[in-house]
C-alpha atoms as a PDB file:
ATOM      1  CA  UNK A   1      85.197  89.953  91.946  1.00  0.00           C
ATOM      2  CA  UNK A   2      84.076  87.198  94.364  1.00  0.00           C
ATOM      3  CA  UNK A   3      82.039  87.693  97.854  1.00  0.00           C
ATOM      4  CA  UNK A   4      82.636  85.711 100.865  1.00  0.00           C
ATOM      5  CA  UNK A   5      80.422  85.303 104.076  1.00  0.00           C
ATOM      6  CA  UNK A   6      83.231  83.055 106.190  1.00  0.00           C
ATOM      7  CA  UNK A   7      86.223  83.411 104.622  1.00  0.00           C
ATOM      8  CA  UNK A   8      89.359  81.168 105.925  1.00  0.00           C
ATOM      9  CA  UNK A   9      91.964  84.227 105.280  1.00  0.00           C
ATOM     10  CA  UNK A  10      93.575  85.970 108.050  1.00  0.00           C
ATOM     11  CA  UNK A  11      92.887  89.768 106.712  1.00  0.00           C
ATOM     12  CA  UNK A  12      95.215  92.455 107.952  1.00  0.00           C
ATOM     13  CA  UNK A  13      93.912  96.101 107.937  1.00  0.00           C
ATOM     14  CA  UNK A  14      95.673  98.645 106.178  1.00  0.00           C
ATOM     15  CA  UNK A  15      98.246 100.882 108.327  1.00  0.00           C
ATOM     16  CA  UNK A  16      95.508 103.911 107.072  1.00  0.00           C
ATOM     17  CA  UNK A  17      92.594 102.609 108.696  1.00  0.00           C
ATOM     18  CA  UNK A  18      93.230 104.220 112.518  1.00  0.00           C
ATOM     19  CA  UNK A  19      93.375 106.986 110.334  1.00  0.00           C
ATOM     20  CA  UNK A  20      89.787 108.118 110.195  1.00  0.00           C
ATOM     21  CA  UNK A  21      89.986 107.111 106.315  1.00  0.00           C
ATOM     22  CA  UNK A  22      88.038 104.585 104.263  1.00  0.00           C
ATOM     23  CA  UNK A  23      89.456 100.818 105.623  1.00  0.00           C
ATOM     24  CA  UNK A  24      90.700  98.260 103.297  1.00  0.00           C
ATOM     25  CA  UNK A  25      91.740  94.782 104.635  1.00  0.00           C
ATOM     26  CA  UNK A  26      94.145  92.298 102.104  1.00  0.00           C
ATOM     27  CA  UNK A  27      95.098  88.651 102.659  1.00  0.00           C
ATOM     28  CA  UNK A  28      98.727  88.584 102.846  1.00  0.00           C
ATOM     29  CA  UNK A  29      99.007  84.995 103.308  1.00  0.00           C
ATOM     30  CA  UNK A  30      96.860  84.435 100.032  1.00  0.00           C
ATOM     31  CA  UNK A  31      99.632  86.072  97.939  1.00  0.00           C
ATOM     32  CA  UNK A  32     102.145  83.399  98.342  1.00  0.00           C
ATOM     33  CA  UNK A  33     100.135  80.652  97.800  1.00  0.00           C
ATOM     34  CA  UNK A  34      98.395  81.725  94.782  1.00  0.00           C
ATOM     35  CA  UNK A  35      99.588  84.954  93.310  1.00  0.00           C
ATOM     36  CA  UNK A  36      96.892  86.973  94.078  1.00  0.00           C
ATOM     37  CA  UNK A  37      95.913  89.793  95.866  1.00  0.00           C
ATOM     38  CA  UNK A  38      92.462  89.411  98.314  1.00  0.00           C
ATOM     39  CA  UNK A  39      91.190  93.327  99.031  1.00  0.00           C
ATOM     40  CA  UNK A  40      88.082  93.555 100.746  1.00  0.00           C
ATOM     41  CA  UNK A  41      86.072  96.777 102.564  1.00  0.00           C
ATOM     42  CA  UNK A  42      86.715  96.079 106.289  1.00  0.00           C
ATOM     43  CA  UNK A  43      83.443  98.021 107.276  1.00  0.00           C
ATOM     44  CA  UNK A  44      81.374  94.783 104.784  1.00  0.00           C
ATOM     45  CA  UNK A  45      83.844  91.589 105.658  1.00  0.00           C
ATOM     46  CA  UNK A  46      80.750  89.849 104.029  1.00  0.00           C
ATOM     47  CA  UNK A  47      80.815  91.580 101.278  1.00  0.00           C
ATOM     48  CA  UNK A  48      82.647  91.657  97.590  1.00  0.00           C
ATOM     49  CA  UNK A  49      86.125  90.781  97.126  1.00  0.00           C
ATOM     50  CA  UNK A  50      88.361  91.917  94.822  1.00  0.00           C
ATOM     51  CA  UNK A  51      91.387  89.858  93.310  1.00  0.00           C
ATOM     52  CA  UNK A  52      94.552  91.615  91.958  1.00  0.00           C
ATOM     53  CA  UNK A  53      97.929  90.099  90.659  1.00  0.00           C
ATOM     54  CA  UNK A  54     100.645  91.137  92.141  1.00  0.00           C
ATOM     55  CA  UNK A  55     101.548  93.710  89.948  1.00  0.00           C
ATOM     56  CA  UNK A  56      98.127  95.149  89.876  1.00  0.00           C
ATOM     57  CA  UNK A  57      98.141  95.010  93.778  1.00  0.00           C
ATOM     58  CA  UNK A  58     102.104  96.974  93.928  1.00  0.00           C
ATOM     59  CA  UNK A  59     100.648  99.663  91.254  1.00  0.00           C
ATOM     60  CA  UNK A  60      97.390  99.906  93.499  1.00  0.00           C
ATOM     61  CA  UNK A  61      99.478 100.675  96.343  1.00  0.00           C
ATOM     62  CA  UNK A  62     102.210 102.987  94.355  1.00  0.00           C
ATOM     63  CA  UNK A  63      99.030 105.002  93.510  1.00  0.00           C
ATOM     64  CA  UNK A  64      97.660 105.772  96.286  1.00  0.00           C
ATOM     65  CA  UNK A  65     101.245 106.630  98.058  1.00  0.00           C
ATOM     66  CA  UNK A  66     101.384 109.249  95.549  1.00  0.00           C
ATOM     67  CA  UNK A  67      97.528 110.326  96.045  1.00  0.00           C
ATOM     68  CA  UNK A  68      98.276 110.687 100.230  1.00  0.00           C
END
């Protein structure tokens, strides 16, 4: 886990966060270049971040489809 005051990535919120929900933000762009997954807490852009592979990021994701 890292934490970032002025990051350079262009975060996109997750489609759940007009939801009312808890708000995650990833780096899409960050993927391609490195492999890795930026997810950060869009309510603390300053605060930790937390780096997944890929295939850590797509199991993330298939988990909490199945949670909604």
């Amino acid at each position: 886990m890292t934490t970032t005051t002025d990051s350079p990535l262009r975060w996109v919120k997750s489609s759940y966060s007009n939801n009312g929900g808890s708000c995650v933000e990833w780096a899409p762009s960050h993927v391609s270049v490195t492999g890795t997954v930026p997810i950060r807490d869009s309510k603390n852009p300053a605060g930790p971040v937390l780096l997944l592979s890929s295939t850590a990021f797509a199991g993330l994701v298939t988990l909490a489809r199945a949670a909604a």
